[in-house]
N, C-alpha and C. Protein backbone atom coordinates (compact mmCIF):
# COMPACT_ATOMS: atom_id res chain seq x y z
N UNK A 1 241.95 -17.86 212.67
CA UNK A 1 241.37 -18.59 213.79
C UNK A 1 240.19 -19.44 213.32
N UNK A 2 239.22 -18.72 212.36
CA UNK A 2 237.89 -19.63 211.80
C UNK A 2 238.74 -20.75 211.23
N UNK A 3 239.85 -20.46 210.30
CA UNK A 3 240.19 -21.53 209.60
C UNK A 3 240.72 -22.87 210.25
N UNK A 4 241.43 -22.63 211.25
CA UNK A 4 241.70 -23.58 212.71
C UNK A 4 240.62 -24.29 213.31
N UNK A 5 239.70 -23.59 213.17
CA UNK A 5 238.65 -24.48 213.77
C UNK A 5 237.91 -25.15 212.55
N UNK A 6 237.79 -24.64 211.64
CA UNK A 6 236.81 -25.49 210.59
C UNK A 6 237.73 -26.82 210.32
N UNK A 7 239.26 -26.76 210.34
CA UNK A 7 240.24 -27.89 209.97
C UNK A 7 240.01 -29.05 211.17
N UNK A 8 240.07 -28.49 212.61
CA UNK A 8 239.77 -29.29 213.97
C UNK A 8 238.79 -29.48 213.52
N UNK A 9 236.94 -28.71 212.99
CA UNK A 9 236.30 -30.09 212.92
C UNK A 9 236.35 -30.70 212.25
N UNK A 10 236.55 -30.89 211.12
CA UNK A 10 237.06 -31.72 209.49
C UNK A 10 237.77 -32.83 210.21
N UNK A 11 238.72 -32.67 210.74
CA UNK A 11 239.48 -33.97 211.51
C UNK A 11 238.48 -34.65 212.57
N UNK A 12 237.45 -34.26 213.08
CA UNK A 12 236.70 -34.75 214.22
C UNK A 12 235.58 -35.36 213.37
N UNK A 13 235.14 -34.64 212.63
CA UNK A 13 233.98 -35.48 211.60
C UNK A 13 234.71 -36.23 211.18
N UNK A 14 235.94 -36.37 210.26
CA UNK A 14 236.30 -37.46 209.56
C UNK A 14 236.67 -39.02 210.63
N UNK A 15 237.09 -38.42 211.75
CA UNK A 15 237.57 -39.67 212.95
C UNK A 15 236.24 -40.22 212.81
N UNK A 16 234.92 -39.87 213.05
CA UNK A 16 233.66 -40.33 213.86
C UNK A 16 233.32 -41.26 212.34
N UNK A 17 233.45 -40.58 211.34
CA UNK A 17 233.13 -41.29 210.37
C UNK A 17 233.49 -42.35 209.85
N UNK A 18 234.74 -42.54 210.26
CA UNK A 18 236.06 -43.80 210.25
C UNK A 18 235.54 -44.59 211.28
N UNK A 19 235.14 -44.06 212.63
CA UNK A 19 234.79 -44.83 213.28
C UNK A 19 233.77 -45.55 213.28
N UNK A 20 232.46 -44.97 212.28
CA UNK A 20 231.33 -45.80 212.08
C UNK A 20 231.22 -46.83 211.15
N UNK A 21 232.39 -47.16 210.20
CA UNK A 21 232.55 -47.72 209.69
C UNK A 21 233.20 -49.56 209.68
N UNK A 22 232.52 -50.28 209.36
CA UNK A 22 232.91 -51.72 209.93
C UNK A 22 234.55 -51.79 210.43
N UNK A 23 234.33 -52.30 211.31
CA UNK A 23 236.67 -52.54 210.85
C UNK A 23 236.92 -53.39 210.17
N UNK A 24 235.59 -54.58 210.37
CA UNK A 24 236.62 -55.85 209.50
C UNK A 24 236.55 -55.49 207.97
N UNK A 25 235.98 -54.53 207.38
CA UNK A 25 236.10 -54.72 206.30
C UNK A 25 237.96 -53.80 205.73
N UNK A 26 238.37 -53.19 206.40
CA UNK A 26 239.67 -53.25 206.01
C UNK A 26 240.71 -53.89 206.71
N UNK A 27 240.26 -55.05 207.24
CA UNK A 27 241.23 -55.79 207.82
C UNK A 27 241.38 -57.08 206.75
N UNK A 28 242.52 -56.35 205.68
CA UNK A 28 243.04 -57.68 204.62
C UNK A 28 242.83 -58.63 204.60
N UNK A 29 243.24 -59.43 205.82
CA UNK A 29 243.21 -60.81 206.18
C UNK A 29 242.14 -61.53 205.99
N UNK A 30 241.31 -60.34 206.56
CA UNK A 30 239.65 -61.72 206.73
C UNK A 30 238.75 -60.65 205.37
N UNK A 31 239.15 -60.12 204.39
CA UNK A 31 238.33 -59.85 203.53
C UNK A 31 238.67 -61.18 202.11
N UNK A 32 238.10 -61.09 201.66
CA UNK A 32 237.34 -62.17 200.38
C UNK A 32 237.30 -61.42 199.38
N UNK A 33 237.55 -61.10 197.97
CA UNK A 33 237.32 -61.16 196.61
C UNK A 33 237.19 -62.31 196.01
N UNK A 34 235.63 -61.82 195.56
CA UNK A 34 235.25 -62.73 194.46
C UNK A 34 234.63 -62.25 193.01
N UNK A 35 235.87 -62.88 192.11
CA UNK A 35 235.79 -62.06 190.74
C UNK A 35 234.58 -62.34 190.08
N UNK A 36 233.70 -62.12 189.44
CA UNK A 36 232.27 -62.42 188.89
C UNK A 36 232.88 -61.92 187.37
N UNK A 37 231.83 -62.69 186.37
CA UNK A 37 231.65 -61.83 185.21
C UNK A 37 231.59 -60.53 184.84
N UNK A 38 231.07 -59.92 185.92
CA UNK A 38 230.80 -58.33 185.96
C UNK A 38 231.90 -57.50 186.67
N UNK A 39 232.81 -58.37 187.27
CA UNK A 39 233.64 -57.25 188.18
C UNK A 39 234.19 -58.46 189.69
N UNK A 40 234.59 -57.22 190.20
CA UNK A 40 234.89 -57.98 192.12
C UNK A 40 233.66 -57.67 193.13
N UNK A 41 233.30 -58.52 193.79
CA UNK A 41 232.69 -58.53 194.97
C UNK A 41 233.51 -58.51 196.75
N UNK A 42 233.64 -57.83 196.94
CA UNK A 42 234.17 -57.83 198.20
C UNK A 42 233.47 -57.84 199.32
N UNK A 43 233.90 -59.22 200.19
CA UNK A 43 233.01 -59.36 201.28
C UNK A 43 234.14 -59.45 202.73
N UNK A 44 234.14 -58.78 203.64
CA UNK A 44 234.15 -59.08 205.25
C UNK A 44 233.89 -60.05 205.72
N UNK A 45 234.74 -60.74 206.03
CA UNK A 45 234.62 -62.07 206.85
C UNK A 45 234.33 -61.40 207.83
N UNK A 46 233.76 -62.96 208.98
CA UNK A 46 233.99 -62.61 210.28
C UNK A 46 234.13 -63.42 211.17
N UNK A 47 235.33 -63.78 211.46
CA UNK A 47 235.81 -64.58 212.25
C UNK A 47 235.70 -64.20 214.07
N UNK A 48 235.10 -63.46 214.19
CA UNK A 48 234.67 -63.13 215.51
C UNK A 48 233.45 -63.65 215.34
N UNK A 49 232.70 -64.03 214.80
CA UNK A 49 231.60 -64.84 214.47
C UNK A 49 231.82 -66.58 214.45
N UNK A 50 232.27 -66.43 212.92
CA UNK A 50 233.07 -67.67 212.85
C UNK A 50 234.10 -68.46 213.16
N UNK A 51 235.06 -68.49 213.45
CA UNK A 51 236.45 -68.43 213.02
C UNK A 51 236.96 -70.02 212.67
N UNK A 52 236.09 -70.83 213.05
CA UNK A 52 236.29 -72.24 212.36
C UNK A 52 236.32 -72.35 210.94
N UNK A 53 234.97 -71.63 210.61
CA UNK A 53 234.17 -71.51 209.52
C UNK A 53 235.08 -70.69 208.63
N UNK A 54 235.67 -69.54 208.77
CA UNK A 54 236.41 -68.49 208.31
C UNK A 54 237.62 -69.07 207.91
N UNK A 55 238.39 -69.61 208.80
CA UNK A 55 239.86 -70.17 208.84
C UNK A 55 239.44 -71.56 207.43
N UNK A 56 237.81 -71.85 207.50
CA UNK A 56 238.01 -73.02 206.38
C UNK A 56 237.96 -72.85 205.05
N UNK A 57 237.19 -71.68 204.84
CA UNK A 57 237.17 -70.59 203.82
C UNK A 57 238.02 -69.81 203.23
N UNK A 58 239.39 -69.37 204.33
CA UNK A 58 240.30 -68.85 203.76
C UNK A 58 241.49 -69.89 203.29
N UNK A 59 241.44 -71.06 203.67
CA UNK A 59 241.99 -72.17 203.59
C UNK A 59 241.73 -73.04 201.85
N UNK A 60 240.70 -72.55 201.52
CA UNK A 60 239.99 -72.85 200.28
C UNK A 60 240.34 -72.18 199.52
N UNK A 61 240.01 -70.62 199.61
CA UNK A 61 240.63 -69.86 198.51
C UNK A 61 242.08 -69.87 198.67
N UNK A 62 242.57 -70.18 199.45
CA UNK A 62 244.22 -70.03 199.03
C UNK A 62 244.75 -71.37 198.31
N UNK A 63 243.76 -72.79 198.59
CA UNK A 63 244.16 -73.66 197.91
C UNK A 63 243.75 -73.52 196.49
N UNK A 64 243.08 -72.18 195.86
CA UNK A 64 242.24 -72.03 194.63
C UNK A 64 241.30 -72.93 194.30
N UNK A 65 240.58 -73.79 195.26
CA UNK A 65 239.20 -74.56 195.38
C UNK A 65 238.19 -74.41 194.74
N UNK A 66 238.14 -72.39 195.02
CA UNK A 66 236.92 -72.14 194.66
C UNK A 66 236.77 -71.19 193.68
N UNK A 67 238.10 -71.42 193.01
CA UNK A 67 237.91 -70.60 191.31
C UNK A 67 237.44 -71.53 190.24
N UNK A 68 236.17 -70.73 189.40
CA UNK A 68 235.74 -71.51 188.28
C UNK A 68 234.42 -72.38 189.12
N UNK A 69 233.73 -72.30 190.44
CA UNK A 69 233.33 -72.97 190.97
C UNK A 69 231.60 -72.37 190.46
N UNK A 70 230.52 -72.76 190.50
CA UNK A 70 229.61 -72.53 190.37
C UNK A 70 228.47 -72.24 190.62
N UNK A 71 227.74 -71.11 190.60
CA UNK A 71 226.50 -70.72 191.42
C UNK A 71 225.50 -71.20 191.09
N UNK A 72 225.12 -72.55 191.66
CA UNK A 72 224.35 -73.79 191.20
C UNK A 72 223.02 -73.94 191.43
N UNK A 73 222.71 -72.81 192.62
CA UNK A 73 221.48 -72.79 192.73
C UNK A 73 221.03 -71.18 193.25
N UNK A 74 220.28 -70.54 192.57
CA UNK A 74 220.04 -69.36 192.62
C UNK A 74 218.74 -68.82 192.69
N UNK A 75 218.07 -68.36 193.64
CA UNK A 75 216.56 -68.30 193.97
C UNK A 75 216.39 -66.48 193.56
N UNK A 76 215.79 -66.04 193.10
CA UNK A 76 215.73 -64.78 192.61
C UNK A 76 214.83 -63.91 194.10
N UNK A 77 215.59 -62.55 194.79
CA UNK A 77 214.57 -62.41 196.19
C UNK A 77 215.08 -63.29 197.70
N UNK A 78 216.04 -63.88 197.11
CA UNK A 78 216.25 -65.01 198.44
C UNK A 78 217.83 -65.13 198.64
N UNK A 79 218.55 -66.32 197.84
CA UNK A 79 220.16 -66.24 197.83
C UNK A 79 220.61 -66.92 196.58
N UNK A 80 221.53 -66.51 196.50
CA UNK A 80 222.97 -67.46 195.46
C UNK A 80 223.60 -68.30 196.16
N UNK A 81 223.66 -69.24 195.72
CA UNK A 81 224.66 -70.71 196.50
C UNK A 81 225.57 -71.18 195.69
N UNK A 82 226.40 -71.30 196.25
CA UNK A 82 228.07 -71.76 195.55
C UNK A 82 229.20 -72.51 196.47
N UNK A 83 230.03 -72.85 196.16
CA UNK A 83 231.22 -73.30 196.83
C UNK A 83 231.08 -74.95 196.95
N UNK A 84 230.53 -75.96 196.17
CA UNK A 84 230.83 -77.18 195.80
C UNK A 84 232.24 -77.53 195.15
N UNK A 85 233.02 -77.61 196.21
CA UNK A 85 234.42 -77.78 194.91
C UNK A 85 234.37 -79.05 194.43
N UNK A 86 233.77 -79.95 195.04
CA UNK A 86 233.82 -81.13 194.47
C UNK A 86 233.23 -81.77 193.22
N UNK A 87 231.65 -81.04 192.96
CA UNK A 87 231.28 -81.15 191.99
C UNK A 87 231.16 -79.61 190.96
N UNK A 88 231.43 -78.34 191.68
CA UNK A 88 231.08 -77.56 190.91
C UNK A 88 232.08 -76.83 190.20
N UNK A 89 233.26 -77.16 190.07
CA UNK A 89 234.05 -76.50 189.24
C UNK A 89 233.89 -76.71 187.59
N UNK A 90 233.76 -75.23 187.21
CA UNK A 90 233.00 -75.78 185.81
C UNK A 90 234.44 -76.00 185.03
N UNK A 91 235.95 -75.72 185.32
CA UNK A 91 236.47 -76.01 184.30
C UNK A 91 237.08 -78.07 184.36
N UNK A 92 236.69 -78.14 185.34
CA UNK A 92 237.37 -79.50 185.73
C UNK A 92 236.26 -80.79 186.93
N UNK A 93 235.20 -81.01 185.93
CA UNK A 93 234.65 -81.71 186.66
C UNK A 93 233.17 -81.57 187.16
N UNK A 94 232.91 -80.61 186.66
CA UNK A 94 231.75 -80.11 186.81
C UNK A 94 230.28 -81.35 186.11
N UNK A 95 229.73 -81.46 187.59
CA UNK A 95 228.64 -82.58 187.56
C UNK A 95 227.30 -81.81 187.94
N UNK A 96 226.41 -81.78 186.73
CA UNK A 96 224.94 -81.32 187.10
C UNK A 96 224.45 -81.58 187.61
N UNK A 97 224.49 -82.64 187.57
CA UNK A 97 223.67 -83.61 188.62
C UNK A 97 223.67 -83.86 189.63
N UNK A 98 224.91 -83.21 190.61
CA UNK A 98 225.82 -83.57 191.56
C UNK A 98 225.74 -82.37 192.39
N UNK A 99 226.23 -81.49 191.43
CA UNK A 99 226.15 -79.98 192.33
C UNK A 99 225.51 -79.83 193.13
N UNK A 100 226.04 -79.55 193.94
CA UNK A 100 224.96 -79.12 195.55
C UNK A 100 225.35 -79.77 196.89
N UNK A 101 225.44 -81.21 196.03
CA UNK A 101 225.49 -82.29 196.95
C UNK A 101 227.36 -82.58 197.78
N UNK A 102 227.92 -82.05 197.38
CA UNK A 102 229.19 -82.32 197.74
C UNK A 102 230.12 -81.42 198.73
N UNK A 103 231.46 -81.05 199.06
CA UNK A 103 231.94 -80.03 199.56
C UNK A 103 233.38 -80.12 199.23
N UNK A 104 234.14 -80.50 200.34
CA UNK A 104 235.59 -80.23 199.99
C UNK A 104 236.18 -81.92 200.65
N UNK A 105 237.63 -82.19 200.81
CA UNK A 105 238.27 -83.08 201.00
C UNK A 105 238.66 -82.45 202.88
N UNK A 106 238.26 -81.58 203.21
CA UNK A 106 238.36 -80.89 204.54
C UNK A 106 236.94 -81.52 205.44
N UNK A 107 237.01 -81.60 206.40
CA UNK A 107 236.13 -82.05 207.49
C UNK A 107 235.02 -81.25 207.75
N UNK A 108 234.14 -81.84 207.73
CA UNK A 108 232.68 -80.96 208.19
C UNK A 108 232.98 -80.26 209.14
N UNK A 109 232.11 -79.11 209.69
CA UNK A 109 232.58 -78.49 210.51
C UNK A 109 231.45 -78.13 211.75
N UNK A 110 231.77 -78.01 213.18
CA UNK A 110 230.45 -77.90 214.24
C UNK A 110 229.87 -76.25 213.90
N UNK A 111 228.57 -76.72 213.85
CA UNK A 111 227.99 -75.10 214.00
C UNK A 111 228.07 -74.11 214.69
N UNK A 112 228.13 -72.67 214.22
CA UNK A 112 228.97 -71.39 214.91
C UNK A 112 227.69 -70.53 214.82
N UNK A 113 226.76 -70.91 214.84
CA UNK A 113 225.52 -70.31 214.81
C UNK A 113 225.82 -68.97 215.75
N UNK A 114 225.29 -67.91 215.06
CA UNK A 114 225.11 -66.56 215.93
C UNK A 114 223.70 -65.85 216.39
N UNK A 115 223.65 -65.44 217.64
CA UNK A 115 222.30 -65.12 217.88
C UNK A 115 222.18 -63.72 218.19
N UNK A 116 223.63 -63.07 217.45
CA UNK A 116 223.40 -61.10 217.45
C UNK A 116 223.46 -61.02 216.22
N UNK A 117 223.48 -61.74 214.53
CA UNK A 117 223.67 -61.53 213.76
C UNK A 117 222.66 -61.92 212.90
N UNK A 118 221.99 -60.95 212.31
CA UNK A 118 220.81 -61.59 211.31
C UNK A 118 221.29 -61.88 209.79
N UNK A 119 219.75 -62.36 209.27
CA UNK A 119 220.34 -63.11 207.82
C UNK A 119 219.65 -61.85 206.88
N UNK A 120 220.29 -60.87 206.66
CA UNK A 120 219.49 -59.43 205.73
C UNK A 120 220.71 -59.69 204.52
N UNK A 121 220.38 -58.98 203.72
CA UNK A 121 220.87 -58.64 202.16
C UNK A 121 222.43 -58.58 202.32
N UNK A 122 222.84 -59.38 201.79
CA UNK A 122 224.61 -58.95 201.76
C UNK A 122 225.17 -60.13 202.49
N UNK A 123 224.38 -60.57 203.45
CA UNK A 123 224.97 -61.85 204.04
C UNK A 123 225.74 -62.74 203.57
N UNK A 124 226.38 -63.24 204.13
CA UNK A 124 227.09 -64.71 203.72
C UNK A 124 227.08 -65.02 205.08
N UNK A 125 225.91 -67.04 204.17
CA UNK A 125 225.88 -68.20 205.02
C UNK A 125 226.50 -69.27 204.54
N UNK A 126 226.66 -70.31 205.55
CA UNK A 126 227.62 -71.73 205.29
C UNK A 126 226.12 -72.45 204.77
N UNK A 127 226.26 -72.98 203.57
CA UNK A 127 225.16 -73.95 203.65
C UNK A 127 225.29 -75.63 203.90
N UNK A 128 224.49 -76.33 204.61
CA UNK A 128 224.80 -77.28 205.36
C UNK A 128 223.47 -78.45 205.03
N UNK A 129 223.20 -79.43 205.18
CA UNK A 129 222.26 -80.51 205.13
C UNK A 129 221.62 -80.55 206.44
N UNK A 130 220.60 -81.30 206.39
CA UNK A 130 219.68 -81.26 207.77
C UNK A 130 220.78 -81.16 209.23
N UNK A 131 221.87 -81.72 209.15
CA UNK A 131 222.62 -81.77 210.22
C UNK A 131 223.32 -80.66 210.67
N UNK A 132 223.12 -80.03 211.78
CA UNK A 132 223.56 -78.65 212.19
C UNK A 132 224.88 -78.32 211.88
N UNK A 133 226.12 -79.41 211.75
CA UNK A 133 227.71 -79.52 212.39
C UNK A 133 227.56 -80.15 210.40
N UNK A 134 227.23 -79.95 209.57
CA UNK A 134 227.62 -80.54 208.16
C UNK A 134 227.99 -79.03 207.46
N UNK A 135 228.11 -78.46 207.73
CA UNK A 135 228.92 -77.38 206.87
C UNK A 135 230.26 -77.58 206.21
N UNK A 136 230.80 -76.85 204.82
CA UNK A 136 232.04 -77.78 204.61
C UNK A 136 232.65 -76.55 203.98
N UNK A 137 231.73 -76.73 202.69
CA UNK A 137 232.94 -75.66 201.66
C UNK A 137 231.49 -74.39 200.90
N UNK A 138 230.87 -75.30 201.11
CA UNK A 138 229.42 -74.08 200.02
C UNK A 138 228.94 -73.16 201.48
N UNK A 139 228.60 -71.85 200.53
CA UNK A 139 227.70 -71.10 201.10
C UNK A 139 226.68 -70.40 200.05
N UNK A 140 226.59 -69.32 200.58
CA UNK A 140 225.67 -68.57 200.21
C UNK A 140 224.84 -67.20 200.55
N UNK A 141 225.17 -66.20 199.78
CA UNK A 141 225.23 -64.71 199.35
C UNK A 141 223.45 -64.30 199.33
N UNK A 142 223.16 -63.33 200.63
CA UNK A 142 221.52 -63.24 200.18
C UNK A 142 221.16 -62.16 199.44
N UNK A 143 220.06 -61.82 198.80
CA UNK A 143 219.69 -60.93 198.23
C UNK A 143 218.65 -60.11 198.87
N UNK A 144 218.18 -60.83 200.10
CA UNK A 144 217.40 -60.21 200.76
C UNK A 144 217.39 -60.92 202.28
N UNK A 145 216.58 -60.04 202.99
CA UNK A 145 216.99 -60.79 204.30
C UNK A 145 215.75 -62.01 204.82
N UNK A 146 215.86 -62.81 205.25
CA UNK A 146 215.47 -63.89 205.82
C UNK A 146 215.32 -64.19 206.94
N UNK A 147 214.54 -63.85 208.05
CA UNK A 147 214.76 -64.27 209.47
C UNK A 147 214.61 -65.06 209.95
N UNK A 148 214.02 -66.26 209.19
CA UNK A 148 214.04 -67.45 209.13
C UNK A 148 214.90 -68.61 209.29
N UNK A 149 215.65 -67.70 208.42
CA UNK A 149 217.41 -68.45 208.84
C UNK A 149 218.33 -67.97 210.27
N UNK A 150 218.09 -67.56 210.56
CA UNK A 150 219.01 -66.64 212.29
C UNK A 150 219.05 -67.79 213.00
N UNK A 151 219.72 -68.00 213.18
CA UNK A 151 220.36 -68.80 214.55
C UNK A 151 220.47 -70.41 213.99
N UNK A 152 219.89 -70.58 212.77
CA UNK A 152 220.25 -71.47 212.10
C UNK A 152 221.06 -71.66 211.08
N UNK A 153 221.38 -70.98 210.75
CA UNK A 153 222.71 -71.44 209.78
C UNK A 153 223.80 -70.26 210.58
N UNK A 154 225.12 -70.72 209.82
CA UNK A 154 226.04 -69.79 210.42
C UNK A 154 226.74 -68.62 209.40
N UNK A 155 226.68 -67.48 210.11
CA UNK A 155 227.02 -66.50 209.34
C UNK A 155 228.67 -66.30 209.19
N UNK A 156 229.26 -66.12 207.94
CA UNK A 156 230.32 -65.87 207.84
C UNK A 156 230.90 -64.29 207.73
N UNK A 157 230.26 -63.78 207.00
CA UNK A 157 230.25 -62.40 206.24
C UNK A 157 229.68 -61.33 206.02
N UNK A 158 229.70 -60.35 205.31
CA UNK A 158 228.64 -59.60 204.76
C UNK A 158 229.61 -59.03 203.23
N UNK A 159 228.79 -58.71 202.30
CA UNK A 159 229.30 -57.76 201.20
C UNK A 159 228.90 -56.82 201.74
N UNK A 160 230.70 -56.37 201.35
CA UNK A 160 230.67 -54.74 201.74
C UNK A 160 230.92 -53.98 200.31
N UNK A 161 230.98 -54.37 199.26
CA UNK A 161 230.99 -53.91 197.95
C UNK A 161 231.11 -54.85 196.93
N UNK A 162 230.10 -54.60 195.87
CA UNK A 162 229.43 -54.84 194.52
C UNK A 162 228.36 -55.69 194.85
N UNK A 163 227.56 -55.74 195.77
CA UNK A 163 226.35 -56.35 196.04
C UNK A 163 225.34 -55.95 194.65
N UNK A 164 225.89 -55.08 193.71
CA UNK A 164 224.97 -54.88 192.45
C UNK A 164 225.41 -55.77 191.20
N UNK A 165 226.60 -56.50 191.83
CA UNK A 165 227.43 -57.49 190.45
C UNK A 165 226.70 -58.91 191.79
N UNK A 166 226.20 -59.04 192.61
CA UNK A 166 225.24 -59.80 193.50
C UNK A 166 224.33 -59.84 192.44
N UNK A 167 223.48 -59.17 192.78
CA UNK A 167 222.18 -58.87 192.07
C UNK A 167 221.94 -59.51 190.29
N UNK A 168 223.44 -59.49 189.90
CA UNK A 168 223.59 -59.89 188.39
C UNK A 168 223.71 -61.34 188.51
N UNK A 169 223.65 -61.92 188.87
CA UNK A 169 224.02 -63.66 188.68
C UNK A 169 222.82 -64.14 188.33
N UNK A 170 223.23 -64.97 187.43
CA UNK A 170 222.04 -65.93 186.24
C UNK A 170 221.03 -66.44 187.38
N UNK A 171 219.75 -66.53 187.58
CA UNK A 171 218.48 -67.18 188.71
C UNK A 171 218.69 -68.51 188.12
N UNK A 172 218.03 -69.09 189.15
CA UNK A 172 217.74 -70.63 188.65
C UNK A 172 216.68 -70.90 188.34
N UNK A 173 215.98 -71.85 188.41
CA UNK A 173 214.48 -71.90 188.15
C UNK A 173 213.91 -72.45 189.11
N UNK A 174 212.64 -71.57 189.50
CA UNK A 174 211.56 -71.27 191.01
C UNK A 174 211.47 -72.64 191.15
N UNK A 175 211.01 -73.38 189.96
CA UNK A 175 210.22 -74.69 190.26
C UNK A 175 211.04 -75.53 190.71
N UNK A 176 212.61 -75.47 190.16
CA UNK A 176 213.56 -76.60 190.58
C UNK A 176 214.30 -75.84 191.53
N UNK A 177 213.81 -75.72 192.79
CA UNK A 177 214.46 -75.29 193.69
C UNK A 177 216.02 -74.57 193.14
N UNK A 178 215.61 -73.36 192.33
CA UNK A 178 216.51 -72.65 191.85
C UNK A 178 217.83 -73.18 191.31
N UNK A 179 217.50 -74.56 190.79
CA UNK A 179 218.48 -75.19 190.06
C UNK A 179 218.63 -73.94 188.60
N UNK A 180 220.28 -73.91 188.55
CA UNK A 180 220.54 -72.92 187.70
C UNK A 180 221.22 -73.95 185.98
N UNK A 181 220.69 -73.86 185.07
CA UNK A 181 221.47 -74.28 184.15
C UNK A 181 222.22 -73.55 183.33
N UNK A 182 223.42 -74.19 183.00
CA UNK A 182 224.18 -72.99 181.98
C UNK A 182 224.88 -72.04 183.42
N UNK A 183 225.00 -72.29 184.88
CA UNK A 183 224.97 -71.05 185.64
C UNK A 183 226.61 -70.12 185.57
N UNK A 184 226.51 -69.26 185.82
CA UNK A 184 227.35 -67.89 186.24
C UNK A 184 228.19 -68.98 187.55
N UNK A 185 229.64 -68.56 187.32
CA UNK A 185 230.63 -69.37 188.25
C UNK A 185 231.21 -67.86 189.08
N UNK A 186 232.41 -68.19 190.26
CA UNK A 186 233.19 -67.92 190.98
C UNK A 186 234.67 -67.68 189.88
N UNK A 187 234.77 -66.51 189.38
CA UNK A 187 235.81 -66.74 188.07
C UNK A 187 237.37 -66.87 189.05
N UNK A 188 237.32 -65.96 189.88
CA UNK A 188 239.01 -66.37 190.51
C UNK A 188 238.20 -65.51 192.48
N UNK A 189 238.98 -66.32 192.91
CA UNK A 189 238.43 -65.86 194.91
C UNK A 189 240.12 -66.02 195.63
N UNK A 190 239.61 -64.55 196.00
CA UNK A 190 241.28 -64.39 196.94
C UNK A 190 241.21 -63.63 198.07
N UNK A 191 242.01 -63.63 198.71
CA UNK A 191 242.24 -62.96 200.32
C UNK A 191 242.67 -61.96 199.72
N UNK A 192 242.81 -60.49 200.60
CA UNK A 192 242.98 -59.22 199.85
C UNK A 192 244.39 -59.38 200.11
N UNK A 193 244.60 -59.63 201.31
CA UNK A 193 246.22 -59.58 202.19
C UNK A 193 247.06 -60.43 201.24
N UNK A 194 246.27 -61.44 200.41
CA UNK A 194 247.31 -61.99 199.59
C UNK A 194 248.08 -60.76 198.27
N UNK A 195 247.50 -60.43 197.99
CA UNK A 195 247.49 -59.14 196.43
C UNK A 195 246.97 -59.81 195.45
N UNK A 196 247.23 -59.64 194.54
CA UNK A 196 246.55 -60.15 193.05
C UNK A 196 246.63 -61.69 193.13
C-alpha cells in the first residue's frame, strides 16, 4: 500500500514539474539550434509573441542564410549581435565594413513589441535601426538583462540551453561599439523539427 502511494506521488510531482516547465521549448517547430564553436545553443522561439518575426526567422534558417553568419558586434555584460546575411557571412562575402548595416532580400518587418516580456539574460531580440517597423534578419542574444530595451525592441526567444557556449563568444571592443574583429560566426542554424 506505502508503495502505491509513494508511485501516485512520483507521478503527481513529476506532472507538476512537466508542467512548470516552458512548452515552447519542446515544441520542435518553433525551437532554433545554433551550432557555435563550442557546441549547440538551443533557443525557444516565440511566436505567440512574435509570429511575423518568428515565421521570418524560421524562413532564414531553412533557406541556410544564417550559417557561417557572424557575431559582429559583441558588448561583454550586455548582448551578441548577429544575423546580417547580407554582409556577414564569413564564408561568402563577408564585409567589415558593412556588417551590421544590412539584412536579408525579405521585407522589413512592423514591430511586435511586447509589454509582458522583459529583456533579462537568455533573450533573443530583433535588432532594428532608429525605425520601429526596420527589423529584418539580425538579432541579438543578451547576456544580461536590460530594461531599457522592453517594449522597444521585439522579443523573439529565450535560450533554453547552452547559454554557457553564450557566454563564450569572442567580445568586441567597448570603444568601437563592440565592433568584433576576427569574430566567432553562426557555424550551421536549424529548426529542431527539421532533424540534422
Amino acid at each position: 500500500m506505502q508503495l502505491k502511494k509513494l508511485a501516485s506521488f512520483l507521478v503527481v510531482l513529476a506532472g507538476l514539474f512537466a508542467a512548470s516547465l516552458p512548452a515552447v521549448a519542446a515544441d520542435k517547430e518553433n525551437t532554433m539550434i545554433i551550432t557555435l564553436k563550442d557546441g549547440d545553443v538551443t533557443i525557444a522561439l516565440r511566436p505567440d509573441l512574435a509570429p511575423k518575426h518568428v515565421a521570418q526567422i524560421k524562413k532564414l534558417v531553412r533557406d541556410g542564410a544564417y550559417d557561417n553568419v557572424a557575431f559582429h558586434r559583441v558588448i561583454d555584460g550586455f548582448m551578441a549581435q548577429t544575423g546580417d546575411v547580407k554582409f556577414g557571412n564569413m564564408k561568402k562575402g563577408f564585409n567589415p565594413e558593412a556588417v551590421g548595416t544590412g539584412g536579408s532580400d525579405l521585407p522589413d518587418l512592423p514591430a511586435e513589441f511586447s509589454q509582458s516580456e522583459q529583456f533579462t539574460r537568455g533573450v533573443i531580440g530583433m535588432a532594428r535601426s532608429q525605425d520601429p517597423n526596420s527589423a529584418n534578419s539580425q538579432f541579438f542574444i543578451m547576456f544580461a538583462p536590460a530594461p531599457n530595451l522592453d517594449g522597444q525592441y521585439t522579443i523573439v526567444g529565450k535560450v533554453v540551453g547552452g547559454m554557457d557556449l553564450v557566454d563564450k563568444i569572442k567580445k568586441g571592443d567597448e570603444a568601437d561599439n563592440g565592433t568584433v574583429s576576427d569574430p566567432d560566426r553562426m557555424i550551421k542554424v536549424r529548426i529542431a523539427a527539421d532533424g540534422k
